[in-house]
Protein backbone atom coordinates (compact mmCIF):
# COMPACT_ATOMS: atom_id res chain seq x y z
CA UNK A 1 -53.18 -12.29 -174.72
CA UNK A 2 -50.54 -14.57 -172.88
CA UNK A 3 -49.99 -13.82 -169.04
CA UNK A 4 -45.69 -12.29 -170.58
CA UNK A 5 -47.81 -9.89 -172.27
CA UNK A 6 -50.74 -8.52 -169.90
CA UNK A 7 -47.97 -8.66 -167.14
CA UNK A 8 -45.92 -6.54 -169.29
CA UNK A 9 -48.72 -3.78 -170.09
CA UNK A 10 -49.35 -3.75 -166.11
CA UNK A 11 -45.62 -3.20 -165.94
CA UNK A 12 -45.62 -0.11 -168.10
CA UNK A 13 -48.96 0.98 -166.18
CA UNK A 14 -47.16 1.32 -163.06
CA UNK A 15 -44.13 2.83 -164.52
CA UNK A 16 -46.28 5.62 -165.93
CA UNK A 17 -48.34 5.93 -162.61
CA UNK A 18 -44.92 6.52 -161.26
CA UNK A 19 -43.91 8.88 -163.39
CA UNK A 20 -47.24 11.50 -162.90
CA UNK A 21 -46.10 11.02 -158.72
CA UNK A 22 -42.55 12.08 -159.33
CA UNK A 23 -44.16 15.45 -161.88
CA UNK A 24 -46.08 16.32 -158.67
CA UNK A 25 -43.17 15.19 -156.42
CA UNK A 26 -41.25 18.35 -158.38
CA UNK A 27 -44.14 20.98 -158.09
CA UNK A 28 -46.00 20.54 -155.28
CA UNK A 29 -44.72 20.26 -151.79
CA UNK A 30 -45.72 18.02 -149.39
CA UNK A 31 -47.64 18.72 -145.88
CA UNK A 32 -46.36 17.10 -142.68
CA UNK A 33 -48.12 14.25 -143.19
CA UNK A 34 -46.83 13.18 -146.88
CA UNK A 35 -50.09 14.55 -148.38
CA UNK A 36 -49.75 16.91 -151.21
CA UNK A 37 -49.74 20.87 -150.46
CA UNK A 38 -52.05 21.53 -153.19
CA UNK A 39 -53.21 24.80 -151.22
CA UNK A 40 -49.52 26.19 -151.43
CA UNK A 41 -47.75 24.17 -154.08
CA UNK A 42 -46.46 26.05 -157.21
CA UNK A 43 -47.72 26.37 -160.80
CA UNK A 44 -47.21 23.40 -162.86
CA UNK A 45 -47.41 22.92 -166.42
CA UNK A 46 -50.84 22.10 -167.45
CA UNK A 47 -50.12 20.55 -171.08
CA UNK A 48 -47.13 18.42 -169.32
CA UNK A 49 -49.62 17.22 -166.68
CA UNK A 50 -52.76 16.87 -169.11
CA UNK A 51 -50.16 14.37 -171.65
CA UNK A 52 -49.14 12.36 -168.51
CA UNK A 53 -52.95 11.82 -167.34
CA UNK A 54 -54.15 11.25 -170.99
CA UNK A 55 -51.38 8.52 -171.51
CA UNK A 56 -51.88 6.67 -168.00
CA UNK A 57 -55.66 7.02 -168.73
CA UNK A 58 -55.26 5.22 -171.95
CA UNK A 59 -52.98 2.62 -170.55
CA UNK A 60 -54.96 2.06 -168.05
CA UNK A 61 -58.17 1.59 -170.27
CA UNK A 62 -56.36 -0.50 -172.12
CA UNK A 63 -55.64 -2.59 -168.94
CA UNK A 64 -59.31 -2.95 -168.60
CA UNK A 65 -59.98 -4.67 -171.34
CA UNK A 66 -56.90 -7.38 -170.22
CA UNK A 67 -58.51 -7.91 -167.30
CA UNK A 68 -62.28 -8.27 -168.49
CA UNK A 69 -60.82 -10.69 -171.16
CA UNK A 70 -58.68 -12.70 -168.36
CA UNK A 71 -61.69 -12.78 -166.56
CA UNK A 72 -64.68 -13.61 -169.26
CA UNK A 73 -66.53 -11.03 -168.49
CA UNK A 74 -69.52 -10.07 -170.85
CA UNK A 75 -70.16 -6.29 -171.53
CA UNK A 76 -74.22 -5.64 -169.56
C-alpha cells in the first residue's frame, strides 16, 4: 500500500473516532472536569452505539495490518 493510501485509511479512522465522541457528546453529559457523566448521563441507543464501535473496530483492525506491513513485522 502507498503512503496516499494508508494516510487516507488513518484519515477515515479518525473521522470515525470522531464521530462515536460527538454520539456520546449528545447523550451523556459531561462532569466539571470534561470527563463523561456516565453515572447520570441519559439512555442512548445501544444498536446506534454497537454499529459505530463495530465500524471503528474494523477500521481500526484494518489499520493494524497497514502498520505491521509498513513496518515488516512477522506474525509470532
Amino acid at each position: 500500500m502507498d503512503k496516499d493510501a494508508a494516510k487516507k485509511e488513518f484519515k477515515k479512522y479518525e473521522e470515525m473516532r470522531m464521530q462515536m465522541y460527538d454520539f456520546f457528546d449528545r447523550y451523556i453529559p459531561k462532569k466539571s472536569d470534561g470527563t463523561y457523566d456516565f453515572e447520570n448521563g441519559g439512555q442512548i441507543d445501544a444498536k446506534e452505539a454497537f454499529d459505530m464501535f463495530f465500524k471503528l473496530d474494523y477500521q481500526a483492525r484494518k489499520i493494524r495490518g497497514i502498520a505491521i506491513n509498513c513496518l515488516g513485522i512477522k506474525p509470532e
